[in-house]
C-alpha atoms as a PDB file:
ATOM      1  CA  UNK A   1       2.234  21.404 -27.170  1.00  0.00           C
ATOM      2  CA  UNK A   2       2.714  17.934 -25.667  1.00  0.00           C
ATOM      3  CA  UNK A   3       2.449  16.865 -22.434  1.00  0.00           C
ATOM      4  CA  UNK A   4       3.679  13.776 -20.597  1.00  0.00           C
ATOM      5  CA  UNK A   5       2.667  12.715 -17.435  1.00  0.00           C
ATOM      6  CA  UNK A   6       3.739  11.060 -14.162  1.00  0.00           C
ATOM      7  CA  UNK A   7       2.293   7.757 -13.818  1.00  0.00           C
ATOM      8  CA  UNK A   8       3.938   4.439 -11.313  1.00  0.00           C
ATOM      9  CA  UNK A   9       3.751   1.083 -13.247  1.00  0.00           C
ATOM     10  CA  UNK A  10       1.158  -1.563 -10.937  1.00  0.00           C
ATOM     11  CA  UNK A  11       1.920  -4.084 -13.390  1.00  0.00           C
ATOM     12  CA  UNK A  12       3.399  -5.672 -16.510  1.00  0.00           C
ATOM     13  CA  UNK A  13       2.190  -7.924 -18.839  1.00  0.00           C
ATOM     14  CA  UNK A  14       3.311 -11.359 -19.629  1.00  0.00           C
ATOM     15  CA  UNK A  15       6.190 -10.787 -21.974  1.00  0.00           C
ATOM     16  CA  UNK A  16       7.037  -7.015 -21.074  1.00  0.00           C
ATOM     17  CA  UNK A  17       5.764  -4.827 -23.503  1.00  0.00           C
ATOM     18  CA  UNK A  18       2.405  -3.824 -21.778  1.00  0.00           C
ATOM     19  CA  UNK A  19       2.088  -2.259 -18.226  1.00  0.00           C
ATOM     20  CA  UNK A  20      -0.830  -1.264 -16.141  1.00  0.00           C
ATOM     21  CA  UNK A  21       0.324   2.514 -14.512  1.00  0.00           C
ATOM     22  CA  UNK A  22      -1.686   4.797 -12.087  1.00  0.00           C
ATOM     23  CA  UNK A  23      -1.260   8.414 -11.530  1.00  0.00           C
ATOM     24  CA  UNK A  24      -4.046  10.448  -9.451  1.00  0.00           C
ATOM     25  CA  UNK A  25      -6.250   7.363  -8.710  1.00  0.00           C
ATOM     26  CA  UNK A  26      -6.619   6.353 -12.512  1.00  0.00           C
ATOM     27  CA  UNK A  27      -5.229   3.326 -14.311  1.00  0.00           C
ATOM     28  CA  UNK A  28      -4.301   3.151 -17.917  1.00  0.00           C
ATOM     29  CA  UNK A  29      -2.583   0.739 -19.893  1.00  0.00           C
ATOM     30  CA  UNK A  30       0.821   1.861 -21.820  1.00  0.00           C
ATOM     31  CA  UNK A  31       3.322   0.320 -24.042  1.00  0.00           C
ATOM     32  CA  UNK A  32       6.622   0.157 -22.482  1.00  0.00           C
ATOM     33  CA  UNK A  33       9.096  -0.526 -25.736  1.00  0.00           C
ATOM     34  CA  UNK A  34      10.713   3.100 -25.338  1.00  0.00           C
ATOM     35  CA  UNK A  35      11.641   1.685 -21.633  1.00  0.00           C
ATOM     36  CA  UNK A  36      12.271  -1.972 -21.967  1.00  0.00           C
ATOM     37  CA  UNK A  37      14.179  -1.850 -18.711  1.00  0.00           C
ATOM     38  CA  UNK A  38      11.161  -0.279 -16.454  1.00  0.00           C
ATOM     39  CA  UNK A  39       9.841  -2.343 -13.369  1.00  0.00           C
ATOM     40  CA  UNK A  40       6.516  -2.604 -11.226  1.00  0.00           C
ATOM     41  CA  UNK A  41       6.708   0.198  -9.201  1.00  0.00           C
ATOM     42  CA  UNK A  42       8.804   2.404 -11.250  1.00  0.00           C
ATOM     43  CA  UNK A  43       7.692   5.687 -12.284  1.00  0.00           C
ATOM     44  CA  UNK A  44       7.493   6.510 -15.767  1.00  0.00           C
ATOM     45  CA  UNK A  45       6.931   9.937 -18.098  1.00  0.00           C
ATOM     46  CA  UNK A  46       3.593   8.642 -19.824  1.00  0.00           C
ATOM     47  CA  UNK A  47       2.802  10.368 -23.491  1.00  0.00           C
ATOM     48  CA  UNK A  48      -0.003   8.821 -25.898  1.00  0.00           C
ATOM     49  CA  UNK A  49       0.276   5.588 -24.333  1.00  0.00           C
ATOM     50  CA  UNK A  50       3.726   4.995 -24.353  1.00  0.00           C
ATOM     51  CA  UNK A  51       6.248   5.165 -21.196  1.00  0.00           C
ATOM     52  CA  UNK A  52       8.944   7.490 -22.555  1.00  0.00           C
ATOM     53  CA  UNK A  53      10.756   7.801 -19.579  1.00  0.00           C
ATOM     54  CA  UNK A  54      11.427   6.448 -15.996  1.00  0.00           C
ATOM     55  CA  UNK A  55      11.685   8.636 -13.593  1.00  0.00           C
ATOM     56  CA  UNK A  56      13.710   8.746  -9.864  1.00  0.00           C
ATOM     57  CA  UNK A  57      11.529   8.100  -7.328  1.00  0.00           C
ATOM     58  CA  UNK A  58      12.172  11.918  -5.987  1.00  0.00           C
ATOM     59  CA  UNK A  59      11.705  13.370  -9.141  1.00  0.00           C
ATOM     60  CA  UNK A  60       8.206  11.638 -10.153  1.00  0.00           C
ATOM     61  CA  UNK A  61       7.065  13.055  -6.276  1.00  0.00           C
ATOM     62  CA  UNK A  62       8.035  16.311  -6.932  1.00  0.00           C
ATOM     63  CA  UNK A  63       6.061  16.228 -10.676  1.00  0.00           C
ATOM     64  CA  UNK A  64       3.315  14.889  -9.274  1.00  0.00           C
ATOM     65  CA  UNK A  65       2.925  17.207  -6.259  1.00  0.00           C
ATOM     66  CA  UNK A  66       3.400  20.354  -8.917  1.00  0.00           C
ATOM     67  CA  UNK A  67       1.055  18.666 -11.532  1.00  0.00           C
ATOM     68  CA  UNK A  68      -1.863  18.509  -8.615  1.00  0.00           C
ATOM     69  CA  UNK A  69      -1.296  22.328  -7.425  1.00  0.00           C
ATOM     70  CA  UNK A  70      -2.109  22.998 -11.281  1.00  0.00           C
ATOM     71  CA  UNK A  71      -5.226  21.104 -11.245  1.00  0.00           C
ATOM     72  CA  UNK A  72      -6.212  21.784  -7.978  1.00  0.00           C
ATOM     73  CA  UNK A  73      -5.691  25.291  -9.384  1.00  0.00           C
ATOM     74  CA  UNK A  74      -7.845  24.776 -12.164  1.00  0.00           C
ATOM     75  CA  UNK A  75     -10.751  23.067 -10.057  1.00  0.00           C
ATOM     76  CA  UNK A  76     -11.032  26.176  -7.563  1.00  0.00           C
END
């Protein structure tokens, strides 16, 4: 099974390729050549490193919020 996560770009490299995203408080560096058009705060569908997808702004909320009941879940 694979799973990709929410995650909102904080920044992109010098020439594009490389972004700095966050999702629940931790930071992670991806490649962004499946989503060459993706900007700083977009939000993007992260899977092995690589953005795969962006996201609408109401639809990365919405998988977020669902994505912390599950761990929240998981933590009690």
């Amino acid at each position: 099974m694979c799973l990709a996560a929410p995650s909102q770009i904080t920044h992109i490299e010098e020439g594009g390729f490389m972004a700095e995203v966050e999702s629940f408080g931790n930071k992670r560096r991806v490649a962004l050549i499946m989503v060459p058009t993706a900007k700083v705060g977009d939000y993007v569908l992260v899977h092995a490193g690589y953005a795969i997808q962006i996201l609408d702004e109401e639809e990365a909320k919405e998988s977020l919020r669902l994505w912390e009941e599950i761990l929240c879940s998981q933590n009690s």
